[in-house]
C-alpha atoms as a PDB file:
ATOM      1  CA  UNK A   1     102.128  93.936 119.950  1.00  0.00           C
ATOM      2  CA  UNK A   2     105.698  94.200 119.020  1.00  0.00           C
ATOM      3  CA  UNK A   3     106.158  92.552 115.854  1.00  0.00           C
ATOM      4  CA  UNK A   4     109.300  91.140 114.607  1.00  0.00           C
ATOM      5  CA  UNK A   5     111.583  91.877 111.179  1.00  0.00           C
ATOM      6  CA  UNK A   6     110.080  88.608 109.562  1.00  0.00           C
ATOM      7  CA  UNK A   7     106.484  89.656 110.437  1.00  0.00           C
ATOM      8  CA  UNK A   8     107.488  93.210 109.290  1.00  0.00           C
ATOM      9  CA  UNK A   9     108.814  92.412 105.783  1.00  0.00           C
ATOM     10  CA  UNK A  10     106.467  89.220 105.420  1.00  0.00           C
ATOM     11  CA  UNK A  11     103.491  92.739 105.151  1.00  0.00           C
ATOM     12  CA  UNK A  12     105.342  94.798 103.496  1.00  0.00           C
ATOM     13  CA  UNK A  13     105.478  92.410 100.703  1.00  0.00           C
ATOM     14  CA  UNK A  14     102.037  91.834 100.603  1.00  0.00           C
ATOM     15  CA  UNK A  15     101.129  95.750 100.290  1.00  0.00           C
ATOM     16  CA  UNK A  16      99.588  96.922  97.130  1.00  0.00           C
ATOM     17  CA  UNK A  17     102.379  99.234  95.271  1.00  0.00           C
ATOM     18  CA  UNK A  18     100.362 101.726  93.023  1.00  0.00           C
ATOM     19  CA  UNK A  19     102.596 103.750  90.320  1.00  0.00           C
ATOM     20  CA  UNK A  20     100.281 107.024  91.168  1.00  0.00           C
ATOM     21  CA  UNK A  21      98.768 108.431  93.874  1.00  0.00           C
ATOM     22  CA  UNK A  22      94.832 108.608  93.770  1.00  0.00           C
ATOM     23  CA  UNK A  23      95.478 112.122  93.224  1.00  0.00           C
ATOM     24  CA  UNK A  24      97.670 110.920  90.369  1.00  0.00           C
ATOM     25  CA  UNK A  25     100.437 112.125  91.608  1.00  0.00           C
ATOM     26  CA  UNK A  26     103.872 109.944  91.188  1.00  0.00           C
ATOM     27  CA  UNK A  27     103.774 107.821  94.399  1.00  0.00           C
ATOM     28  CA  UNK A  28     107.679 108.260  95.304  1.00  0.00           C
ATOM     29  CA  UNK A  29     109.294 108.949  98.634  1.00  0.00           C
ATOM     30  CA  UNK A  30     112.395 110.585  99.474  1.00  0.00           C
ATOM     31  CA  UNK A  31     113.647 109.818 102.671  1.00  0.00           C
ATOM     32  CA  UNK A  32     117.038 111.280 104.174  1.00  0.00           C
ATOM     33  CA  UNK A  33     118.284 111.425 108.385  1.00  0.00           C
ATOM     34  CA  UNK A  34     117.519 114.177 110.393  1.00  0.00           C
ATOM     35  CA  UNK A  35     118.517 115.536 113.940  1.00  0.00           C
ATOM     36  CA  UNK A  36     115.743 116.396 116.254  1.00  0.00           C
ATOM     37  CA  UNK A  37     115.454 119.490 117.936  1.00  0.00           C
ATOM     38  CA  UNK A  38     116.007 120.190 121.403  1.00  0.00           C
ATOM     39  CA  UNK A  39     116.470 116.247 122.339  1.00  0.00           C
ATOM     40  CA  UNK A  40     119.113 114.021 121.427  1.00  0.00           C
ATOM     41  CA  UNK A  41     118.863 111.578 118.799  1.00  0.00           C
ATOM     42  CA  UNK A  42     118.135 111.236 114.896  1.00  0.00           C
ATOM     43  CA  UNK A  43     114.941 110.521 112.895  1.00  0.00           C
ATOM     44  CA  UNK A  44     114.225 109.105 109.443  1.00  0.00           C
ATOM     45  CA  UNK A  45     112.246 111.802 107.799  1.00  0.00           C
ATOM     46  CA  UNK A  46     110.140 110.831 104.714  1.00  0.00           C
ATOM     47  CA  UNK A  47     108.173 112.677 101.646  1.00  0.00           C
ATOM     48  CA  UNK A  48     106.706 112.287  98.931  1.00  0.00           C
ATOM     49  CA  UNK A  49     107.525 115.682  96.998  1.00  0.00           C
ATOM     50  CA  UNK A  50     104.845 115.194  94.375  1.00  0.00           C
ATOM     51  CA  UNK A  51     101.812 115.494  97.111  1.00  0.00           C
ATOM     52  CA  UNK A  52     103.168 116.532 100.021  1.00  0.00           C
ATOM     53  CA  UNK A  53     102.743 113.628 102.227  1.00  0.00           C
ATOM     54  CA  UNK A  54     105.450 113.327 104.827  1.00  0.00           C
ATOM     55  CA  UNK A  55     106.110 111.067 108.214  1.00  0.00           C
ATOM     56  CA  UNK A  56     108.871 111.150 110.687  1.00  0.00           C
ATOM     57  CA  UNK A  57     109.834 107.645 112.216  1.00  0.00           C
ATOM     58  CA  UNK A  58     112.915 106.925 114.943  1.00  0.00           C
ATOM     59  CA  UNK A  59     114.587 108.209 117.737  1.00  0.00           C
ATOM     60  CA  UNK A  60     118.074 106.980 118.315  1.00  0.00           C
ATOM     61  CA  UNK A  61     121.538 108.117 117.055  1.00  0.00           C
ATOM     62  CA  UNK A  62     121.987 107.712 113.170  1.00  0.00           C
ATOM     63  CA  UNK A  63     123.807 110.416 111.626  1.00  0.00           C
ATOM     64  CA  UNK A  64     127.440 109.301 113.472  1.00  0.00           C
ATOM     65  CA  UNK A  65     126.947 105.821 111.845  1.00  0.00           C
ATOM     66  CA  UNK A  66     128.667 104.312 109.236  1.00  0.00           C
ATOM     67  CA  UNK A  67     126.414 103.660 106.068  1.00  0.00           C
ATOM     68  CA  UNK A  68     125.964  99.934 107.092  1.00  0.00           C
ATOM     69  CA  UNK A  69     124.799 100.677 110.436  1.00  0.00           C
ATOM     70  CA  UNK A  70     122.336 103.455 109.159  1.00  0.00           C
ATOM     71  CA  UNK A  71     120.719 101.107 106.518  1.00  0.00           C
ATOM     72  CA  UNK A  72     120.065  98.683 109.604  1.00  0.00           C
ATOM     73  CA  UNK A  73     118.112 101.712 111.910  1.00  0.00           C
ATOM     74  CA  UNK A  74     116.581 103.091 109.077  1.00  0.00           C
ATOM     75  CA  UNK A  75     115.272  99.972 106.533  1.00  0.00           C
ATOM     76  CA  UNK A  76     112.708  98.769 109.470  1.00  0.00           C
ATOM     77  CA  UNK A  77     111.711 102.331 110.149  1.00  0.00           C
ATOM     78  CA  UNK A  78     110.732 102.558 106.444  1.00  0.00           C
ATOM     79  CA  UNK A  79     108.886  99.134 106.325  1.00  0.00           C
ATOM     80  CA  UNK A  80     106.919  99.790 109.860  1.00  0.00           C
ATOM     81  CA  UNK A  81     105.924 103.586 108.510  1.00  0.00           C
ATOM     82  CA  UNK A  82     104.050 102.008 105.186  1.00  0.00           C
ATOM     83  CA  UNK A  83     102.873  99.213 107.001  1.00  0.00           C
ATOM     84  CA  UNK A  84     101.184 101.137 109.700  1.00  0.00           C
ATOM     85  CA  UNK A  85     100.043 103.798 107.294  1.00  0.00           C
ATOM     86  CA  UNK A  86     101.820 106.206 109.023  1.00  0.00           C
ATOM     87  CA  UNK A  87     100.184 105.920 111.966  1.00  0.00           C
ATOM     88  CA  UNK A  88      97.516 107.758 110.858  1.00  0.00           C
ATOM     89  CA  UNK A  89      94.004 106.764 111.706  1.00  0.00           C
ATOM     90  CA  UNK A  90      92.192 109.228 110.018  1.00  0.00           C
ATOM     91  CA  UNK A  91      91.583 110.255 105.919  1.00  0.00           C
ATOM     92  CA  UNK A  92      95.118 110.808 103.806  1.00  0.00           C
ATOM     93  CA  UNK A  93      93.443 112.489 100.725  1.00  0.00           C
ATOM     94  CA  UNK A  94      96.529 111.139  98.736  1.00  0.00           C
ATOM     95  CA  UNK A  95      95.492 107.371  99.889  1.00  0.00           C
ATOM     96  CA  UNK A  96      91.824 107.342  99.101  1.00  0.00           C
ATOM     97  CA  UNK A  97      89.286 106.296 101.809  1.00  0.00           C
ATOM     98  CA  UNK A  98      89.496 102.356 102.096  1.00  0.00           C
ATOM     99  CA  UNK A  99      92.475 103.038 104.871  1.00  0.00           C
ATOM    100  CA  UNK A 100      94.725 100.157 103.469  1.00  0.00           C
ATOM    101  CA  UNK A 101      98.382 101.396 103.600  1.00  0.00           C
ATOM    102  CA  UNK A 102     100.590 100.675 100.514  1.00  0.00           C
ATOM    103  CA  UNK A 103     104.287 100.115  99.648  1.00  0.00           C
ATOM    104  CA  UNK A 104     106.027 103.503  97.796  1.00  0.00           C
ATOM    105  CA  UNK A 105     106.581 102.666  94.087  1.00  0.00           C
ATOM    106  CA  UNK A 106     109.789 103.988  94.002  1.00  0.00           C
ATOM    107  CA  UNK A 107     111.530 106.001  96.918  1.00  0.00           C
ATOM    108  CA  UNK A 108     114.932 107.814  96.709  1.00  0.00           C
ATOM    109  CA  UNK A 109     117.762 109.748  99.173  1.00  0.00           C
ATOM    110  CA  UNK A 110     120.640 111.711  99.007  1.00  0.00           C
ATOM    111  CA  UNK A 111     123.433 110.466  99.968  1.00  0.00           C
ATOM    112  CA  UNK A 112     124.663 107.864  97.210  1.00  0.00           C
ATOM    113  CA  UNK A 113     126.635 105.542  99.184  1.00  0.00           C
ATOM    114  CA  UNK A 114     123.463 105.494 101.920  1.00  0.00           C
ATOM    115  CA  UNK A 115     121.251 104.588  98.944  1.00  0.00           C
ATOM    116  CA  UNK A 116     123.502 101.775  98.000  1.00  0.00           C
ATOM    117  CA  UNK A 117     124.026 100.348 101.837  1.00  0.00           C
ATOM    118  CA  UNK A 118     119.683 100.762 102.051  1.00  0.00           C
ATOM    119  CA  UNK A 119     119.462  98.387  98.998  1.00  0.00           C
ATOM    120  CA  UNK A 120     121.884  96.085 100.043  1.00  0.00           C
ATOM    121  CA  UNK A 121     119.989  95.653 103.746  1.00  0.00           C
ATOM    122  CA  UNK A 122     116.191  95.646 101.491  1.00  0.00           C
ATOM    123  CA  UNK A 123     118.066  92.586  99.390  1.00  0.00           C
ATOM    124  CA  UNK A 124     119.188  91.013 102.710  1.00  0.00           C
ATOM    125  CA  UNK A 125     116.208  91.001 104.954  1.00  0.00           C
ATOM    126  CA  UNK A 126     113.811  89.559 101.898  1.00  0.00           C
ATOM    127  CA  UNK A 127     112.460  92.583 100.728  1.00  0.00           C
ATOM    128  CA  UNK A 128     111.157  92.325  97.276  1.00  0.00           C
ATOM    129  CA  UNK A 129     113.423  92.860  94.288  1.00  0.00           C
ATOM    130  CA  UNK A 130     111.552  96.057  93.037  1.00  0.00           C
ATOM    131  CA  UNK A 131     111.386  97.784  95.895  1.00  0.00           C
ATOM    132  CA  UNK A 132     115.423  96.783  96.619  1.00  0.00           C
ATOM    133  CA  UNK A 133     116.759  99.803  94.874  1.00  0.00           C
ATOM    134  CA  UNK A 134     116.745 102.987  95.863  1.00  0.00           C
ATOM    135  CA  UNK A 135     118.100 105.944  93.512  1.00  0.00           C
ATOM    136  CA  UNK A 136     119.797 109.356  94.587  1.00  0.00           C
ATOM    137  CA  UNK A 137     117.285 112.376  94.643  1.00  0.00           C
ATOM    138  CA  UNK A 138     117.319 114.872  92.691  1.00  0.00           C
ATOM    139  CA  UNK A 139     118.022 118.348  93.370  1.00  0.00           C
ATOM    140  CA  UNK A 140     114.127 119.174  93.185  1.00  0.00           C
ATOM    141  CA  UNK A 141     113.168 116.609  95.206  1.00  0.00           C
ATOM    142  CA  UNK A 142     115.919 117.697  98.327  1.00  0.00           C
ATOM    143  CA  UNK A 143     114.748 120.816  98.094  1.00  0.00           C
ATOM    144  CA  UNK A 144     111.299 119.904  98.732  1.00  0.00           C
ATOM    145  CA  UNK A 145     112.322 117.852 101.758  1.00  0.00           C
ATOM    146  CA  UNK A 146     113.997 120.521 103.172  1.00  0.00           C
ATOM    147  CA  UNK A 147     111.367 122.675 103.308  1.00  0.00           C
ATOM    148  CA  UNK A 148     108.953 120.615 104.331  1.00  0.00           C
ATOM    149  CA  UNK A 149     111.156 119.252 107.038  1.00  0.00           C
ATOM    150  CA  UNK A 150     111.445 122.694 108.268  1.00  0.00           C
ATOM    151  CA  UNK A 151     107.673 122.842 109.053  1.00  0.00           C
ATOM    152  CA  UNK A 152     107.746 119.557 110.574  1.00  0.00           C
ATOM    153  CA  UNK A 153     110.955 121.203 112.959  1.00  0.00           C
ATOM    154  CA  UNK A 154     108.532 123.614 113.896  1.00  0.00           C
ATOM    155  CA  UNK A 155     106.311 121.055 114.984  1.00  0.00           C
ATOM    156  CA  UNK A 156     108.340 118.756 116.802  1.00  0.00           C
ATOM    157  CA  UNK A 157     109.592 122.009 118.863  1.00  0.00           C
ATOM    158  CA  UNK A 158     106.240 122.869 119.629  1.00  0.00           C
ATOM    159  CA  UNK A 159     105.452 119.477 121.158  1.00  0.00           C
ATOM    160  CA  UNK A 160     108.596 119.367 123.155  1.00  0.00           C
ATOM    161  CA  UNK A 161     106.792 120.536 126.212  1.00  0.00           C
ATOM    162  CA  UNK A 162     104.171 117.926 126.027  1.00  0.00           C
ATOM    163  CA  UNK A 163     106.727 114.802 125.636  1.00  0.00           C
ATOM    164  CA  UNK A 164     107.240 112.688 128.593  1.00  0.00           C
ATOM    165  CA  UNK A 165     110.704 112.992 130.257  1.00  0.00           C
ATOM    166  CA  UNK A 166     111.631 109.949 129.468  1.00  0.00           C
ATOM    167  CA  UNK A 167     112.093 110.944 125.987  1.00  0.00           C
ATOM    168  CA  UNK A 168     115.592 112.107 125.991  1.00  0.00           C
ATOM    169  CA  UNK A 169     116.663 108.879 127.860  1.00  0.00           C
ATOM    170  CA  UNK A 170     117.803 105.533 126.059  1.00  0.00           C
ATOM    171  CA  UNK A 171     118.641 107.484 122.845  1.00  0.00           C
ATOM    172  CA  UNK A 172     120.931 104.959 121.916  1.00  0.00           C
ATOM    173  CA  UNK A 173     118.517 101.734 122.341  1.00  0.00           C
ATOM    174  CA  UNK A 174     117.468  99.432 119.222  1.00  0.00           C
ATOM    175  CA  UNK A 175     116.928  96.194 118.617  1.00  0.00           C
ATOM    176  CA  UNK A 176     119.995  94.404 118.584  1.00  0.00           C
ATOM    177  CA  UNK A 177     118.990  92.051 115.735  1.00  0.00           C
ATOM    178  CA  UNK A 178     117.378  94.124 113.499  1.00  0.00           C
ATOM    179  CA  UNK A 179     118.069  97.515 113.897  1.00  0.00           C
ATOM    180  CA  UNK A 180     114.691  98.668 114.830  1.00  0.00           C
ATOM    181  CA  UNK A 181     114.551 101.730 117.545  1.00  0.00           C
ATOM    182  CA  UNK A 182     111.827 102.893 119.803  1.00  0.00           C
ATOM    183  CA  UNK A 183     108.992 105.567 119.352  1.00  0.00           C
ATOM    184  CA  UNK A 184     107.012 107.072 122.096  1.00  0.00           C
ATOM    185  CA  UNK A 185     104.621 104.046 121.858  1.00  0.00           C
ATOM    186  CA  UNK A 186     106.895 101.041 121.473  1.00  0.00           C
ATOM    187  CA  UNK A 187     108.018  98.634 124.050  1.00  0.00           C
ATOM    188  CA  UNK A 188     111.150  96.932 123.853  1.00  0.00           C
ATOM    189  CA  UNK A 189     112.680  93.551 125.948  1.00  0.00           C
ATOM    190  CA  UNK A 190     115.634  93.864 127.275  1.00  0.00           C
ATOM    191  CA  UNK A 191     117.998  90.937 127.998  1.00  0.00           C
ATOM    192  CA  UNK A 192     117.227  89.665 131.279  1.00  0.00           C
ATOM    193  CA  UNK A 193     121.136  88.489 131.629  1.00  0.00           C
ATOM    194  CA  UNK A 194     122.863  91.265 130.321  1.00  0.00           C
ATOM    195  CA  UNK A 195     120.326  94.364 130.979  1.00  0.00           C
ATOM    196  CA  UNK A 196     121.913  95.847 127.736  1.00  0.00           C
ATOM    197  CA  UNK A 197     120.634  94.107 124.410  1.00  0.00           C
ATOM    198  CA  UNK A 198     117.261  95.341 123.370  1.00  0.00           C
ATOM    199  CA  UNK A 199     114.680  93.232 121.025  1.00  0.00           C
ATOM    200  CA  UNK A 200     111.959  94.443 119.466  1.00  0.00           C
ATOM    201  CA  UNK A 201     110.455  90.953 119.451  1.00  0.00           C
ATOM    202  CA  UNK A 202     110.948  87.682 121.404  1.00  0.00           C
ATOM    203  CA  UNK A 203     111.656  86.218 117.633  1.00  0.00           C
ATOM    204  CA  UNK A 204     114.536  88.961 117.009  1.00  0.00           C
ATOM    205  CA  UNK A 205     115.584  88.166 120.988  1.00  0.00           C
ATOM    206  CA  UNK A 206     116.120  84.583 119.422  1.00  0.00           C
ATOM    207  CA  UNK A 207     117.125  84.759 116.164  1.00  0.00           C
ATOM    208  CA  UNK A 208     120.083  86.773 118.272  1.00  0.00           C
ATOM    209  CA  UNK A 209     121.123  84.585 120.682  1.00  0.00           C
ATOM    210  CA  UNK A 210     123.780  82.869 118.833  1.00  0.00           C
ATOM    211  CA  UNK A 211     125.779  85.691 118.216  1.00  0.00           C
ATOM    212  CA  UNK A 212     124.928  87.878 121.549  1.00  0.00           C
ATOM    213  CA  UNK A 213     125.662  84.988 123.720  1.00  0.00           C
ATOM    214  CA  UNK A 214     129.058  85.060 123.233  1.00  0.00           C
ATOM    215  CA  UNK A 215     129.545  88.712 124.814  1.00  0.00           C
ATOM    216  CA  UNK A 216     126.487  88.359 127.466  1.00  0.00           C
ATOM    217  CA  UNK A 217     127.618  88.721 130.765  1.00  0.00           C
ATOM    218  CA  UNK A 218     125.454  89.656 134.114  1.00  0.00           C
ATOM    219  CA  UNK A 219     126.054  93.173 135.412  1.00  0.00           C
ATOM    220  CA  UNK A 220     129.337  93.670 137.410  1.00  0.00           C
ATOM    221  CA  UNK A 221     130.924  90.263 136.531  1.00  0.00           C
END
């Protein structure tokens, strides 16, 4: 069920935030924007360069943003990637065996004035206050990411074939309250006035309707 930005920060603030892995490795992400291959669109593409773990999350248009607008796609990406566990249903050796996700300890990008705009939207939405700042990687860790993004490319390109067709279509769709875009396995409402506001939740669909009313108008009027 599609769950809404309340219900998504309301578990992310219940996780358990470990400093270390229980490999004891420093449980820190870096996370940074990347373009997909071969389709249109942008993903938020995540690592933690001490173990290896990584996750892509998102498909909509990010990069063209301005840092504001990023921080909105990409801070509910974040929170439903470590509340989900990654979608991962089977053994990360770097999370033990009970399955229970957890929050990052710390988590980083490159891009100073993207980190800033990403802790301003955390401090906004409710997120709590240690997990509102996020710091600029360092050289070390970026050059981790990159080459463990390049393996993921690989991947992605690989699976191209197998995607639906749909896939390239509605690249620019996400929730018009909360910023939160589509994955293969989402399902988002669209305004039944307008046809062109998409929610990720009936509770985002509301929470909008103050502001969106004023600029929804049926088709062709």
């Amino acid at each position: 069920m599609p769950s809404s930005q309340h219900e998504r920060v309301k578990i992310f603030n219940e996780l358990r935030r470990p400093e270390f892995d229980d490999l004891g490795q420093p449980n820190h992400y870096h996370f940074c924007i990347k373009s997909l291959p071969f389709v249109p669109g942008d993903a938020v593409f995540m690592v933690n360069p001490w173990n290896g773990h990584e996750h892509t999350e998102g498909r909509t248009r990010i990069v063209s943003l301005p840092p504001d607008q990023q921080a909105k796609i990409i801070v509910p990406l974040l929170l439903y990637s470590f509340n989900t566990r990654f979608d991962e249903s089977g053994f990360i050796h770097q999370m033990h065996n009970d399955m229970y996700p957890w929050a990052p300890w710390s988590w980083s990008t490159t891009d100073p004035v993207l980190a800033s705009a990403v802790s301003t939207r955390l401090r906004a939405i409710g997120v709590r206050k240690e997990l509102c700042e996020v710091s600029v990687s360092g050289s070390d860790d970026v050059e981790t990411a990159e080459q463990r993004w390049a393996v993921m490319e690989r991947q992605l390109e690989a699976a191209i074939s197998i995607l639906p067709d749909e896939f390239a279509e509605d690249v620019e769709t996400s929730c018009n309250a909360c910023g939160f875009t589509p994955s293969l396995d989402y399902s988002f409402q669209r305004c039944a006035r307008c046809k062109e506001a998409y929610y990720c939740s009936r509770e985002c669909q509301k929470e909008d309707w103050k502001l969106h009313k004023k600029t929804c108008t049926p088709p062709d009027t």
